[in-house]
Protein backbone atom coordinates (compact mmCIF):
# COMPACT_ATOMS: atom_id res chain seq x y z
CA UNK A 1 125.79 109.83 89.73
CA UNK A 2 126.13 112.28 92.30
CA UNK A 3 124.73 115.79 91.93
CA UNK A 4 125.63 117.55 94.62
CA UNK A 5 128.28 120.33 94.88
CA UNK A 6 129.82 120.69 97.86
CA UNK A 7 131.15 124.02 98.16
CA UNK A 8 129.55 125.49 95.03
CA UNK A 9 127.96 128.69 95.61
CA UNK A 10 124.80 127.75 94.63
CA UNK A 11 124.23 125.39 97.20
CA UNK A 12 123.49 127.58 99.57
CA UNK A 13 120.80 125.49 101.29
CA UNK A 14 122.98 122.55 101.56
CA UNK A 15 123.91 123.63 105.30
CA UNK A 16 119.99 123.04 106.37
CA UNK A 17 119.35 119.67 104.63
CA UNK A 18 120.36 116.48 106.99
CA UNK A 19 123.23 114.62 105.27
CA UNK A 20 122.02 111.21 104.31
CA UNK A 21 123.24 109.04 107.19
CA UNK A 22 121.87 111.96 109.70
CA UNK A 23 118.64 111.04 107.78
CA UNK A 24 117.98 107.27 108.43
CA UNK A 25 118.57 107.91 112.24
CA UNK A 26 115.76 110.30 112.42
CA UNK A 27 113.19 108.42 114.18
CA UNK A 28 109.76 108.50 112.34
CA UNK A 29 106.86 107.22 114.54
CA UNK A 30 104.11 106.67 112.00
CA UNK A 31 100.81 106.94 114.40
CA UNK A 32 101.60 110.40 114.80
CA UNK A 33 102.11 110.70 111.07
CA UNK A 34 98.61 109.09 110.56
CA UNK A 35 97.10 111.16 113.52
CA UNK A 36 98.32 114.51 112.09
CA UNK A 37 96.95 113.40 108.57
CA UNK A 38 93.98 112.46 109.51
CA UNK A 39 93.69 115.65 111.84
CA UNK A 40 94.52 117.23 108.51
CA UNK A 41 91.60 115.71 106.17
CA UNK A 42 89.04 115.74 109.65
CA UNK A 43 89.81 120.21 108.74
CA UNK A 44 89.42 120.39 105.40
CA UNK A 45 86.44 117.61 104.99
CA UNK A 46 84.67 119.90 107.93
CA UNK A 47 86.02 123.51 105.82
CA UNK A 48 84.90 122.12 102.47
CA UNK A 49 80.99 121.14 104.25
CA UNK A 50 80.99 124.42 106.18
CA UNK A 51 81.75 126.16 102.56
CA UNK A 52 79.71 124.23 100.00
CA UNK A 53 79.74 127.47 97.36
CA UNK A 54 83.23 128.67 97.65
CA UNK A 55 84.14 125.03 97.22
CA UNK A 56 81.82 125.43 93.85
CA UNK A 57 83.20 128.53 93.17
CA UNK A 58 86.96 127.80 94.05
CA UNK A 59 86.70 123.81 91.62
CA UNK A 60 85.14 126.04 88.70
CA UNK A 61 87.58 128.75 88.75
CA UNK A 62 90.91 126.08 88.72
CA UNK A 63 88.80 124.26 86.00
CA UNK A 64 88.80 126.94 84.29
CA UNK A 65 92.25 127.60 84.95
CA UNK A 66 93.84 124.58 83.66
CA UNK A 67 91.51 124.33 80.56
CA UNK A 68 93.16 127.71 79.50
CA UNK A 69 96.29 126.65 80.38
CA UNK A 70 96.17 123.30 78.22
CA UNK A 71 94.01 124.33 75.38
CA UNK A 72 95.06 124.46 72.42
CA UNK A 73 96.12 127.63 70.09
């Protein structure tokens, strides 16, 4: 089933996604996936030692956060 719309108005975006055979010809070299990940994790790992209580502070508050969001009236 295809759910696109073509020249409905409310796909305005459609102009900036790649059409799907544009997509598989993108070439996607993976070690510089992998190096920009792990640059990525390297960042936060080194933030999150750096910060030790606003990493408290910041798991405690979204705990708290999703409890009240799932609890139960």
């Amino acid at each position: 089933m295809n759910y696109q719309l073509p020249n409905s108005p409310l796909n305005r975006l459609q102009s900036h996604w790649p059409r799907s055979e544009d997509a598989e010809s993108l070439p996607v070299d993976t070690r510089v996936v992998v190096a920009k990940a792990d640059a990525w994790r390297r960042r936060i790992e080194q933030f999150l030692g750096d910060h030790p209580q606003a990493t408290v502070v910041v798991a405690a508050a979204v705990g708290v956060a999703l409890g009240w969001l799932v609890k139960r009236k």
